[in-house]
Protein backbone atom coordinates (compact mmCIF):
# COMPACT_ATOMS: atom_id res chain seq x y z
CA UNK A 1 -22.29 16.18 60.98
CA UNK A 2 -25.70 13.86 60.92
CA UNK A 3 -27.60 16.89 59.61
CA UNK A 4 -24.68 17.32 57.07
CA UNK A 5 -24.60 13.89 55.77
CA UNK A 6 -28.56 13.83 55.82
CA UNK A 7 -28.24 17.13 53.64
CA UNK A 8 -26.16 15.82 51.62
CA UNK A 9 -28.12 12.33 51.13
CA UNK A 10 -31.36 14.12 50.33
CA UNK A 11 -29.49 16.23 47.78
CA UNK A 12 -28.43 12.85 45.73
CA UNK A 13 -31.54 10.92 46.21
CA UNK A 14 -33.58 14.22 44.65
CA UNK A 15 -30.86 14.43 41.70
CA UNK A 16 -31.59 10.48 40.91
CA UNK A 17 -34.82 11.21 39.21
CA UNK A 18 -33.11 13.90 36.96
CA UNK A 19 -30.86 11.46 35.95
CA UNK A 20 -32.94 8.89 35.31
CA UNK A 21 -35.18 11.30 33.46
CA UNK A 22 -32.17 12.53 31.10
CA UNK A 23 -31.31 8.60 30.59
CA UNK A 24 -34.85 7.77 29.73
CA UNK A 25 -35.74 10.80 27.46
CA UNK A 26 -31.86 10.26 25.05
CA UNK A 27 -32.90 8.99 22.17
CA UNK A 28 -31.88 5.04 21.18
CA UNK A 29 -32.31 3.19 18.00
CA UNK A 30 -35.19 0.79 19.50
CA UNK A 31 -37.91 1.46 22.37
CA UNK A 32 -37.16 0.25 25.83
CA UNK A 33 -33.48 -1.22 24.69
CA UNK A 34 -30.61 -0.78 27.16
CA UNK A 35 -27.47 1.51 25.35
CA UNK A 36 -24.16 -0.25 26.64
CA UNK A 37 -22.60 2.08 29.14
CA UNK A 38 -19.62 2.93 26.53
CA UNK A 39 -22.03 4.12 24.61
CA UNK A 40 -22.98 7.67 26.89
CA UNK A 41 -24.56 9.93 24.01
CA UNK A 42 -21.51 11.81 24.02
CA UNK A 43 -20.52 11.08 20.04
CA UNK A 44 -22.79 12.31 17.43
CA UNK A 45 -25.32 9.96 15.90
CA UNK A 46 -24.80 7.58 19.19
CA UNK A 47 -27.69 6.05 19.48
CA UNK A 48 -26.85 2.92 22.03
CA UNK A 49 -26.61 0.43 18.70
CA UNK A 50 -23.88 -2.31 19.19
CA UNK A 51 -24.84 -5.46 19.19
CA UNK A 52 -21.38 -7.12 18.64
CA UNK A 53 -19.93 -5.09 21.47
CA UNK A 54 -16.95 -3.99 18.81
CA UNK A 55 -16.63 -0.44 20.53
CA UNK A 56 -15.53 -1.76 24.16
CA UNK A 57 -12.08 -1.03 23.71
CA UNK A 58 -11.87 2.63 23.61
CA UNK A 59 -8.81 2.63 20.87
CA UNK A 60 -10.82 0.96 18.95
CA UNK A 61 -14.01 2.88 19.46
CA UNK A 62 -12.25 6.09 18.34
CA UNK A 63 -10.96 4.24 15.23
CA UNK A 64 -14.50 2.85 14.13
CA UNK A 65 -15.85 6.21 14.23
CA UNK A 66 -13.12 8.27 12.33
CA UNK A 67 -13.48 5.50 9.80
CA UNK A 68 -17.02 5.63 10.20
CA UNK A 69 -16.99 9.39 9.16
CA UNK A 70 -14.67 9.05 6.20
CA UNK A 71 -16.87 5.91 4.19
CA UNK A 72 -19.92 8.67 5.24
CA UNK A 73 -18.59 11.57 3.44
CA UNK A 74 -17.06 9.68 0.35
CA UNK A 75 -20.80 7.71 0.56
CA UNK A 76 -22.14 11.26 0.15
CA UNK A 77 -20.27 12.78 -2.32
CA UNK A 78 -20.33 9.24 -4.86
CA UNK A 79 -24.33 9.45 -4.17
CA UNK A 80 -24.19 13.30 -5.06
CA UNK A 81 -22.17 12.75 -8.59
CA UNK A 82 -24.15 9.51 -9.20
CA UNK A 83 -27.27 11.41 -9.26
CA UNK A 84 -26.13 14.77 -10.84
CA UNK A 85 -24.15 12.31 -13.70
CA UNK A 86 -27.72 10.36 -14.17
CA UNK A 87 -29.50 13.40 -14.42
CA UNK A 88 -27.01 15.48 -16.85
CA UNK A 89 -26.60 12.80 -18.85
CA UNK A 90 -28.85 9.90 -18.85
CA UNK A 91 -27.59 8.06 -22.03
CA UNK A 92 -24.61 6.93 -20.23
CA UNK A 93 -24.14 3.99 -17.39
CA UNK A 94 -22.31 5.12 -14.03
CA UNK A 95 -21.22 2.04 -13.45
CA UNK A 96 -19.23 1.63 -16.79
CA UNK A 97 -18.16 4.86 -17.87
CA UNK A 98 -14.77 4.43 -16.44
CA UNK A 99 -14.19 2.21 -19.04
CA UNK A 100 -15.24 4.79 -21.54
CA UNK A 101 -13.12 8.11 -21.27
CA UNK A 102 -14.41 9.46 -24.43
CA UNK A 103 -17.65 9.70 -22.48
CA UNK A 104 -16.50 11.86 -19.45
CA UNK A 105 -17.61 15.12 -19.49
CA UNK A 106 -15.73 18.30 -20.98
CA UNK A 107 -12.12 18.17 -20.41
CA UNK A 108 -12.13 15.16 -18.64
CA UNK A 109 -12.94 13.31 -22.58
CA UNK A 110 -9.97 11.35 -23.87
CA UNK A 111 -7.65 11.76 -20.29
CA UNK A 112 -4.79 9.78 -19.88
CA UNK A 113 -6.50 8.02 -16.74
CA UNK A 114 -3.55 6.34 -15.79
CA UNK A 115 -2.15 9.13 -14.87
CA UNK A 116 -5.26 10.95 -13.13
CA UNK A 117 -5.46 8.18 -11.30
CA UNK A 118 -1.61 8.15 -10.22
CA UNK A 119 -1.86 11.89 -9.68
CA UNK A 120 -4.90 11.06 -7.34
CA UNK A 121 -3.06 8.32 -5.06
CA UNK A 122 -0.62 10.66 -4.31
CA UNK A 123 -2.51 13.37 -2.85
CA UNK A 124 -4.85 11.14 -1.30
CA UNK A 125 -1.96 9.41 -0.14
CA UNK A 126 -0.51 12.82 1.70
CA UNK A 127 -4.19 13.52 2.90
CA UNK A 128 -4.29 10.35 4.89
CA UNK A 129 -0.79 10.51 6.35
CA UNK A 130 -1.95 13.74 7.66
CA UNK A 131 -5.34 12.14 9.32
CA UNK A 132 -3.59 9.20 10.44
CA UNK A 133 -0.76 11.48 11.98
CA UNK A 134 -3.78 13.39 13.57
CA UNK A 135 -5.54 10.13 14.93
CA UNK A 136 -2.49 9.30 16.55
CA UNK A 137 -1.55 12.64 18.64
CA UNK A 138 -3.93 14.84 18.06
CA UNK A 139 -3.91 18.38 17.09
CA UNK A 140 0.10 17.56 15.84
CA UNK A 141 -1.12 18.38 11.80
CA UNK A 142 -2.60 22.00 12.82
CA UNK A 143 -0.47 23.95 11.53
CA UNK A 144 0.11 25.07 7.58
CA UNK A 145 2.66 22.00 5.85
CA UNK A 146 3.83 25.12 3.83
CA UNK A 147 2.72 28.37 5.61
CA UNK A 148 4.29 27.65 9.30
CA UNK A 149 2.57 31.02 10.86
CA UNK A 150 -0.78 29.30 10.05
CA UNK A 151 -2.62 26.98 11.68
CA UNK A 152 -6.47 26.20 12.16
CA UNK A 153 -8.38 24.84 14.83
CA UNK A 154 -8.91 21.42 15.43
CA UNK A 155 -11.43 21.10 18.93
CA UNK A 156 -12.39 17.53 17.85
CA UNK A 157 -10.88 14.22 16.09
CA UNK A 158 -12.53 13.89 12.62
CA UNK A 159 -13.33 17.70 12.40
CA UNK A 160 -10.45 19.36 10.90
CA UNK A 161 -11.01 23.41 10.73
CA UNK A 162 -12.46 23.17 14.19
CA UNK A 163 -16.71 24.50 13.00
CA UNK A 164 -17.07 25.59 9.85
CA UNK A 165 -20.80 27.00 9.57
CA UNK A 166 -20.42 30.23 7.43
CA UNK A 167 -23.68 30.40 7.05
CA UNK A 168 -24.65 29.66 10.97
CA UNK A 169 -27.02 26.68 10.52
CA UNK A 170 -26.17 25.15 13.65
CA UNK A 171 -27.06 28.59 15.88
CA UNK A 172 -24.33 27.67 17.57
CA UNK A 173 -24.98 24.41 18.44
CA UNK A 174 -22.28 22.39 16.37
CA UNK A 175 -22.92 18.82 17.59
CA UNK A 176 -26.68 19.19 16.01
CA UNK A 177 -24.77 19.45 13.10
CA UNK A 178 -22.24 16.55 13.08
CA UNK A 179 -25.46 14.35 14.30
CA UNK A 180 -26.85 15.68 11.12
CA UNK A 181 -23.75 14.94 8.61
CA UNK A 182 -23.44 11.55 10.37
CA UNK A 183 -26.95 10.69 10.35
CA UNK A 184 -26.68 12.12 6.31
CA UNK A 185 -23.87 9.35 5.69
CA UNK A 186 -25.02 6.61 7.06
CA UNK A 187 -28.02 7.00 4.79
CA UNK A 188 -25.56 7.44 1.91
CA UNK A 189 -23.79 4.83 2.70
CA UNK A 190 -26.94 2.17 2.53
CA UNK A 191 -28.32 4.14 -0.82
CA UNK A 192 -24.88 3.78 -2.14
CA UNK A 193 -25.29 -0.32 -2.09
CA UNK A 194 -28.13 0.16 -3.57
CA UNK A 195 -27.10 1.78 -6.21
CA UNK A 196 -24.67 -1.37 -6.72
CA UNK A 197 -27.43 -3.56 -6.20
CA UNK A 198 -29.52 -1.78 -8.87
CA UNK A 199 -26.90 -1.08 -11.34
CA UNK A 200 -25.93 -4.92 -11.23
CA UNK A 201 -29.76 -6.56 -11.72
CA UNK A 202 -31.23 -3.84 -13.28
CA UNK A 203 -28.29 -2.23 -15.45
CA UNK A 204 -29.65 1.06 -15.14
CA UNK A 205 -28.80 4.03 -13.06
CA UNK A 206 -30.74 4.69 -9.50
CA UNK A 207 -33.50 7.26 -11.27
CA UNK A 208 -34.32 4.99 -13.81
CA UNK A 209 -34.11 1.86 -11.80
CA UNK A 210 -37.13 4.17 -9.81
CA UNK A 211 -38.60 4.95 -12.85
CA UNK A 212 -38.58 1.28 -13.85
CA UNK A 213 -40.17 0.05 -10.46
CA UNK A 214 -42.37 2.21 -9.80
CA UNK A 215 -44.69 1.70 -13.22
CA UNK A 216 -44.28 -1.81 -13.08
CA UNK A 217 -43.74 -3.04 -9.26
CA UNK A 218 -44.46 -6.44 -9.42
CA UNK A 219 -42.06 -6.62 -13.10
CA UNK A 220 -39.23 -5.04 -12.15
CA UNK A 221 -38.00 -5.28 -8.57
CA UNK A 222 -34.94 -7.08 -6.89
CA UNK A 223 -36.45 -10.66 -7.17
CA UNK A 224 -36.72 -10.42 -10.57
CA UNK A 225 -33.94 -8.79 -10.70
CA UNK A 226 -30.94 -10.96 -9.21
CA UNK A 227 -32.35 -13.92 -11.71
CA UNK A 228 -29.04 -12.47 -14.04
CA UNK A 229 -26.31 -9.83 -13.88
CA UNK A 230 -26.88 -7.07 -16.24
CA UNK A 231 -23.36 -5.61 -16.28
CA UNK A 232 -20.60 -6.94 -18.20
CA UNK A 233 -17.82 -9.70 -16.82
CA UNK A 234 -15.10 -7.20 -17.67
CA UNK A 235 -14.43 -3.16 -19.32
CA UNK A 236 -11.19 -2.44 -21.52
CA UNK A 237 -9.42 0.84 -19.61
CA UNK A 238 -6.78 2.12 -22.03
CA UNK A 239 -5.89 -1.84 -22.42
CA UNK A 240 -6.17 -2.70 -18.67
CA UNK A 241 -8.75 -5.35 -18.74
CA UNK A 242 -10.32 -4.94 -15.30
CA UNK A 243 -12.94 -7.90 -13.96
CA UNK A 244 -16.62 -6.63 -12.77
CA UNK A 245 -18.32 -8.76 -10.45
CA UNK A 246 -21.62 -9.18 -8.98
CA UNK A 247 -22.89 -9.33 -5.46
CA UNK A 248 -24.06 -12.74 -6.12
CA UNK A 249 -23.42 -15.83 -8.11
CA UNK A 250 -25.19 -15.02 -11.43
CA UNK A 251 -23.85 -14.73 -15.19
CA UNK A 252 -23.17 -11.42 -15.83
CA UNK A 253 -24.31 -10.01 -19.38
């Protein structure tokens, strides 16, 4: 029994440096900073970063990051159509052109947004009954609404369709790739408030706010520019006056 539980100790005490090893070597958002021991690496993009202690509570935790994942892919695809809009057509102002349907492109001209918009609540509406549905018991939405021999596979909370690679970019390794889309977002998100911030003191779209900078540094930057607000107080939708208003207490143009 000694030689047993002397075994046994030797065993442990040689694993503790592995441990420590695999501890020391995960990656974490500062050098030499302590990751609270909720945070264990095991959710993509965790990189020990929570100063306010918000994801104790595990409920909680699992809510932060499905909402987390959400703002990240709408932050991607309004960067995406930002940047393709600025760079099909220059002439017009992102941040206005709802107010201005004869300036959306092809079909879209002269729309009855009322009703796009109205048409767009309600299937957003049924798309988040379905993820809330899914946050709360898991794997209950699976199956086809319409289609009830169909369903898809859902391994993971916030990954509907279970891995969709087509192309096999992750090799098989599929949390490389939600590290990847989160990482992705979270950059989105911050370029998206930038845009904001540019379109606000600058009045010009993210390429040519660049532009702007970068041949005149010191003349145009974010100083100079939150001295006014370059967009307008309010834009006329189909007769809907809707207020616009800036980040910080300036007049507006």
């Amino acid at each position: 029994m000694a030689m047993m539980m002397k075994s046994v100790s030797a065993r442990t005490a040689s694993a503790r440096p592995s441990v420590a090893a695999r501890a020391a070597s995960r990656p974490l958002w500062a050098p030499n900073v302590k990751a609270p021991e909720y945070l264990d690496g095991t959710l993509a993009g965790d990189y020990g970063w929570d100063p306010l202690g918000l994801g104790k509570d595990e409920t909680a935790r699992r809510w932060y990051r499905q909402a987390e994942l959400v703002h990240a892919r709408w932050a991607m695809l309004g960067c995406a159509g930002v940047l393709a809009q600025e760079i099909a057509r220059p002439d017009t102002f992102w941040y206005t052109i709802g107010g201005h349907p004869e300036q959306l492109p092809g079909p879209f001209a002269n729309v009855n947004l009322g009703g796009l918009l109205a048409i767009q609540f309600c299937l957003m509406h049924w798309v988040e009954l379905r993820r809330w549905a899914d946050y709360r018991k898991h794997g209950s939405v699976n199956g086809d609404p319409i289609f009830k021999n169909f369903s898809v596979p859902n391994p993971e909370l916030g990954y509907p369709g279970g891995i969709f690679d087509p192309l096999g970019f992750s090799k098989g390794d599929f949390k490389s790739l939600q590290t990847k889309e989160i990482k992705n977002g979270r950059l989105a998100m911050v370029a998206f408030m930038g845009f904001v911030f540019a379109a606000q003191a600058q009045g010009l779209g993210p390429l040519a706010a660049l532009g702007q900078h970068l041949s005149s540094p010191g003349a145009h930057n974010w100083i100079e520019g939150v001295r006014s607000c370059k967009i307008p107080s309010s834009i006329d939708v189909e007769g809907l006056k809707i207020p616009l208003t800036c980040l910080w207490p300036a007049k507006s143009a």
